[in-house]
N, C-alpha and C. Protein backbone atom coordinates (compact mmCIF):
# COMPACT_ATOMS: atom_id res chain seq x y z
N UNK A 1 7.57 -46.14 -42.81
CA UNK A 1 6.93 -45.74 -44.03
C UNK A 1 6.67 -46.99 -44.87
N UNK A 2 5.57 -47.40 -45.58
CA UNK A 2 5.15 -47.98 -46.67
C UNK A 2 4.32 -47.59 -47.64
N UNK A 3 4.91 -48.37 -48.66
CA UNK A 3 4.04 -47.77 -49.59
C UNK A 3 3.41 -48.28 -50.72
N UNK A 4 2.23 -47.45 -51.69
CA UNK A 4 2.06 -48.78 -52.75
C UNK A 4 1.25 -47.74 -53.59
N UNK A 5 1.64 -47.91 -54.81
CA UNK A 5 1.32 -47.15 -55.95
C UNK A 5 2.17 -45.64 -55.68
N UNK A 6 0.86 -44.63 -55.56
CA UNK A 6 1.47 -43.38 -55.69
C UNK A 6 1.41 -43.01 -53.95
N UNK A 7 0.94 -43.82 -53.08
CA UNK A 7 0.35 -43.47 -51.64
C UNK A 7 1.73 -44.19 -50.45
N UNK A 8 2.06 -43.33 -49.80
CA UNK A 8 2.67 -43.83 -48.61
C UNK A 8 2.22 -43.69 -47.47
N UNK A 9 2.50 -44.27 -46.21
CA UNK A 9 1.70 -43.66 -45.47
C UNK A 9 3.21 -44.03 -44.21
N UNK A 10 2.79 -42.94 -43.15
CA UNK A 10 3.94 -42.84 -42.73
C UNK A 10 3.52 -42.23 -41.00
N UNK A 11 4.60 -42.94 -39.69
CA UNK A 11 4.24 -42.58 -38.64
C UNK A 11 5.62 -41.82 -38.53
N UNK A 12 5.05 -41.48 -37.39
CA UNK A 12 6.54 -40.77 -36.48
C UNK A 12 6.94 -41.68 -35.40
N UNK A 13 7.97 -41.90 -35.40
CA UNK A 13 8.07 -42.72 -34.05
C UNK A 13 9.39 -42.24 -33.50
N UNK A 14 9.73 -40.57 -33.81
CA UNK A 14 11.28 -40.09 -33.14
C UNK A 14 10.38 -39.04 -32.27
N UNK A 15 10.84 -39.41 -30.55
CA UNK A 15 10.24 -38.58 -29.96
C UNK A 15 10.63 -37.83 -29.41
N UNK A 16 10.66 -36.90 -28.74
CA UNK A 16 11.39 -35.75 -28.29
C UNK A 16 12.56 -35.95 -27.42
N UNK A 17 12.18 -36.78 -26.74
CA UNK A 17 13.53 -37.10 -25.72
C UNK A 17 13.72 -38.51 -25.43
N UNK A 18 14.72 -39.30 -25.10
CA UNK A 18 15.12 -40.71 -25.03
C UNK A 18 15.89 -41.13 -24.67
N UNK A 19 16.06 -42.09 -23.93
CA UNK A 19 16.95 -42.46 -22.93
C UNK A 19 18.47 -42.93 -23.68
N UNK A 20 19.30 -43.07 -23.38
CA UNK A 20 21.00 -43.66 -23.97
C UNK A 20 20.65 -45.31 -24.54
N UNK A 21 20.39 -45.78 -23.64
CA UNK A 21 19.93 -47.33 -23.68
C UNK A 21 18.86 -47.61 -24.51
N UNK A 22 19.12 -48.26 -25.62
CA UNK A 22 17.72 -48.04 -26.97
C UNK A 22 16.57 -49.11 -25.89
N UNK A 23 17.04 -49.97 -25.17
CA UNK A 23 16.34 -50.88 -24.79
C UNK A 23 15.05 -50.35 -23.57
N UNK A 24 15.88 -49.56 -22.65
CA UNK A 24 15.31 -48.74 -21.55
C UNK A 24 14.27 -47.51 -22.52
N UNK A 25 14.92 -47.01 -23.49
CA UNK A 25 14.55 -46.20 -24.37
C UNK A 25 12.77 -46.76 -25.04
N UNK A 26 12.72 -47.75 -25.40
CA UNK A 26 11.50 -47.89 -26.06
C UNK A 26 10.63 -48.82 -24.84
N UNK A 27 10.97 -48.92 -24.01
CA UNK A 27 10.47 -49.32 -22.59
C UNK A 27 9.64 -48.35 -22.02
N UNK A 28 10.46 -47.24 -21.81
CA UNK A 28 9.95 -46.09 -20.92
C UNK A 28 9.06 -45.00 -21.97
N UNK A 29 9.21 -45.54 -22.96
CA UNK A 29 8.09 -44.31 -23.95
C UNK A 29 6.94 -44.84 -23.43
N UNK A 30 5.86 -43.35 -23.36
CA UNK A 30 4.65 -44.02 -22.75
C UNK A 30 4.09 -43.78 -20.96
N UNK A 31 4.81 -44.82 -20.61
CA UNK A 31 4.40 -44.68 -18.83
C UNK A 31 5.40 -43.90 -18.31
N UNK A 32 6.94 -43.02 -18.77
CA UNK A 32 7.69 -42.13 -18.52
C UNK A 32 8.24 -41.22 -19.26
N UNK A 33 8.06 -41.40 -20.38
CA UNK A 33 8.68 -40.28 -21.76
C UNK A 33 7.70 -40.33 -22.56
N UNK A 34 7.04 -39.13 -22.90
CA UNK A 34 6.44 -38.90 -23.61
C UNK A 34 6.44 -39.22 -25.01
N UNK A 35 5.66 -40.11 -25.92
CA UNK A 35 6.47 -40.60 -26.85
C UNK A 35 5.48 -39.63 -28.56
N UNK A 36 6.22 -40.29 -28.96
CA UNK A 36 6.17 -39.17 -30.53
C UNK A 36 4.32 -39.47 -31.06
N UNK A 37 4.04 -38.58 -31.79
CA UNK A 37 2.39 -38.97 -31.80
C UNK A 37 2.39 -38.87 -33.57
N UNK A 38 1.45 -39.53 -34.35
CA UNK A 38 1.48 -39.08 -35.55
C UNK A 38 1.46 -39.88 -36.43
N UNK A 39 0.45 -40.09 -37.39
CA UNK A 39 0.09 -40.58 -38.60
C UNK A 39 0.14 -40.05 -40.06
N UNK A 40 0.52 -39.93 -40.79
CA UNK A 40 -0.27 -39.80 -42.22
C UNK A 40 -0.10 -40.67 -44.00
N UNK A 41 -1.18 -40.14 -44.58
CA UNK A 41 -1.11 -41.10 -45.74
C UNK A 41 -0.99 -39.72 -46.42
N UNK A 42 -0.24 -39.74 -47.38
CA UNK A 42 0.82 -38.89 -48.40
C UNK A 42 0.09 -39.28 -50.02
N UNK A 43 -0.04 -38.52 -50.84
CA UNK A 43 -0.01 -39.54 -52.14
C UNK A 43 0.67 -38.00 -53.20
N UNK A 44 1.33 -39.26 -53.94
CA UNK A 44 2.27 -38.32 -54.76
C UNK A 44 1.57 -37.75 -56.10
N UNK A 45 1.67 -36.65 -56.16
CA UNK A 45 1.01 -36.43 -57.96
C UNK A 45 2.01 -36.06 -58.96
N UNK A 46 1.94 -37.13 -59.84
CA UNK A 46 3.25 -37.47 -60.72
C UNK A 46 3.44 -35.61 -61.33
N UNK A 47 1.89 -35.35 -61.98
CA UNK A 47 1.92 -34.19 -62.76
C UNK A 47 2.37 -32.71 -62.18
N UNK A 48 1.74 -32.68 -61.35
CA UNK A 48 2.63 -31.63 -60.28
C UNK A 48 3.88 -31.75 -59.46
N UNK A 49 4.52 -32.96 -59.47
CA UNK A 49 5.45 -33.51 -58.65
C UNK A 49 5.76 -33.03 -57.56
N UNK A 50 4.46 -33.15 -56.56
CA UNK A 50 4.58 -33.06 -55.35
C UNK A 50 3.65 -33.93 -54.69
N UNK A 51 3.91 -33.58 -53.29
CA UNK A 51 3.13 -34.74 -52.22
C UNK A 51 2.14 -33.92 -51.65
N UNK A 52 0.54 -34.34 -51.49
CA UNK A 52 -0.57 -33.91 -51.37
C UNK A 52 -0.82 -35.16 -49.68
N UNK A 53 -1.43 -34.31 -48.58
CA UNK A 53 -1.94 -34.85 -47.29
C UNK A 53 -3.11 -35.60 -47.62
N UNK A 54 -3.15 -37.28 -47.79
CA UNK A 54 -4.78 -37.51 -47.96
C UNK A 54 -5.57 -37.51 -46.65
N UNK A 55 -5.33 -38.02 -45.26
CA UNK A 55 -5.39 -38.10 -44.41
C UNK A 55 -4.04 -37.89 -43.28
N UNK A 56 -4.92 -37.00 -41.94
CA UNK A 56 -3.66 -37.53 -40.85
C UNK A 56 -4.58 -37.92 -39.54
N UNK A 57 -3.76 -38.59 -38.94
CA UNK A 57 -3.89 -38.89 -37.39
C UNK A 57 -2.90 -38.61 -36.35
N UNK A 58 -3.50 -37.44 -35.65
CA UNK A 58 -2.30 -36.55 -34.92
C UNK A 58 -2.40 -37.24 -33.33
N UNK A 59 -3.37 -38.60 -33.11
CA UNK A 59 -3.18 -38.90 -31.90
C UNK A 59 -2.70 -40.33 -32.17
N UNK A 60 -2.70 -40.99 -33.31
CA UNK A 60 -1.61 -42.21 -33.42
C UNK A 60 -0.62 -42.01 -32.98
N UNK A 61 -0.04 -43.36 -31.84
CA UNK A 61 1.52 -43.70 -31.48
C UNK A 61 1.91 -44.80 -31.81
N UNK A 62 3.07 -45.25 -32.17
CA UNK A 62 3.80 -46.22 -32.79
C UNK A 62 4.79 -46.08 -32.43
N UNK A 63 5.18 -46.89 -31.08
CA UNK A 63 6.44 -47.04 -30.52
C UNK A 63 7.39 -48.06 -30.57
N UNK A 64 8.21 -47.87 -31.47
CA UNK A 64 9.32 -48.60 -31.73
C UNK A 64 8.66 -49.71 -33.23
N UNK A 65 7.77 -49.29 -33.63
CA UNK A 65 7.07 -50.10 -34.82
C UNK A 65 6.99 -49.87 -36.18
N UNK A 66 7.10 -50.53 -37.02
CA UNK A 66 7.18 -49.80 -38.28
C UNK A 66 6.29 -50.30 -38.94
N UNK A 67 5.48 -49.34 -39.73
CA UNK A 67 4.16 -50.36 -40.27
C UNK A 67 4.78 -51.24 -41.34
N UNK A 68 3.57 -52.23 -41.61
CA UNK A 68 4.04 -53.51 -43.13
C UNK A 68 2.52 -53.14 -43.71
N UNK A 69 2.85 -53.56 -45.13
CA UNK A 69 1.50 -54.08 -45.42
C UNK A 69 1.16 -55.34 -46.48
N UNK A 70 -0.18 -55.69 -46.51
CA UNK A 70 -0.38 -57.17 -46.83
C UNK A 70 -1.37 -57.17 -47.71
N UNK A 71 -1.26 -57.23 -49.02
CA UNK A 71 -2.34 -56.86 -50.40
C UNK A 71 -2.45 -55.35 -50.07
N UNK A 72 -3.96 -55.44 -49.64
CA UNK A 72 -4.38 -53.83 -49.56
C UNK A 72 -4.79 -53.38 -48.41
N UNK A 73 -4.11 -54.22 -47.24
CA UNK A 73 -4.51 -53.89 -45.65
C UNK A 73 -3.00 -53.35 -45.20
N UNK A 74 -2.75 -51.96 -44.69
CA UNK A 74 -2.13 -51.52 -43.73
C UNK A 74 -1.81 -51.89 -42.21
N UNK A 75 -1.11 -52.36 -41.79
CA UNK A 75 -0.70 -53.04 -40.43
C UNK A 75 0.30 -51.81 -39.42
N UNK A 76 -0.22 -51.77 -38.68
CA UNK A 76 0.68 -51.40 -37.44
C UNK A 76 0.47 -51.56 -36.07
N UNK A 77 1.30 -51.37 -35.34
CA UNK A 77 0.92 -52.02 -33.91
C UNK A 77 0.81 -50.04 -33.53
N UNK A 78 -0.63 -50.78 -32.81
CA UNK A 78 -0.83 -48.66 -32.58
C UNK A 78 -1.50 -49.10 -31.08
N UNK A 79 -0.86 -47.60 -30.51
CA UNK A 79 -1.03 -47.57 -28.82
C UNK A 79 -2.37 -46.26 -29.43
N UNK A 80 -3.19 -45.71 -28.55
CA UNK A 80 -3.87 -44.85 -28.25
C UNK A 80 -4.02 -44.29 -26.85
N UNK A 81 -3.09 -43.41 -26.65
CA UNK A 81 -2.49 -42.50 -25.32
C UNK A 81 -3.46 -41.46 -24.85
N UNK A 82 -3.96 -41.25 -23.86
CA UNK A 82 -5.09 -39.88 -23.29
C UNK A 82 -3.96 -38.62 -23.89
């Protein structure tokens, strides 16, 4: 998750099943374990105090990555899986 102002934006990267070994674990997501899929940018509205969906991306993967960001550019290392 990162964030900036009222907007976060946030992947999934806990996937359904995973090996004991964190190492074997983020190895095998992908070409043997199906790995977690999922994007979105969130933004909070102070006045209603809740969180509103601005966008999602339900075929983003982000395995083992956590986004950063840099001024006003969003970074992540993103796979795109069939």
């Amino acid at each position: 998750m990162v964030g900036k102002g009222y907007s976060e934006f946030v992947v999934n990267n806990i996937a359904e099943h995973g090996e004991k070994d964190k190492l074997v674990d983020v190895l095998s997501l992908g070409p043997i374990n199906k790995p977690a899929r999922g994007a979105e940018r969130i933004d909070w509205e102070p006045v209603k105090h809740q969180w509103k969906s601005a966008w999602t991306n339900a075929t983003a993967v982000s395995i083992s990555m956590a986004p950063t960001m840099s001024g006003h550019i969003q970074h992540r290392d993103d796979q795109r899986l069939p």
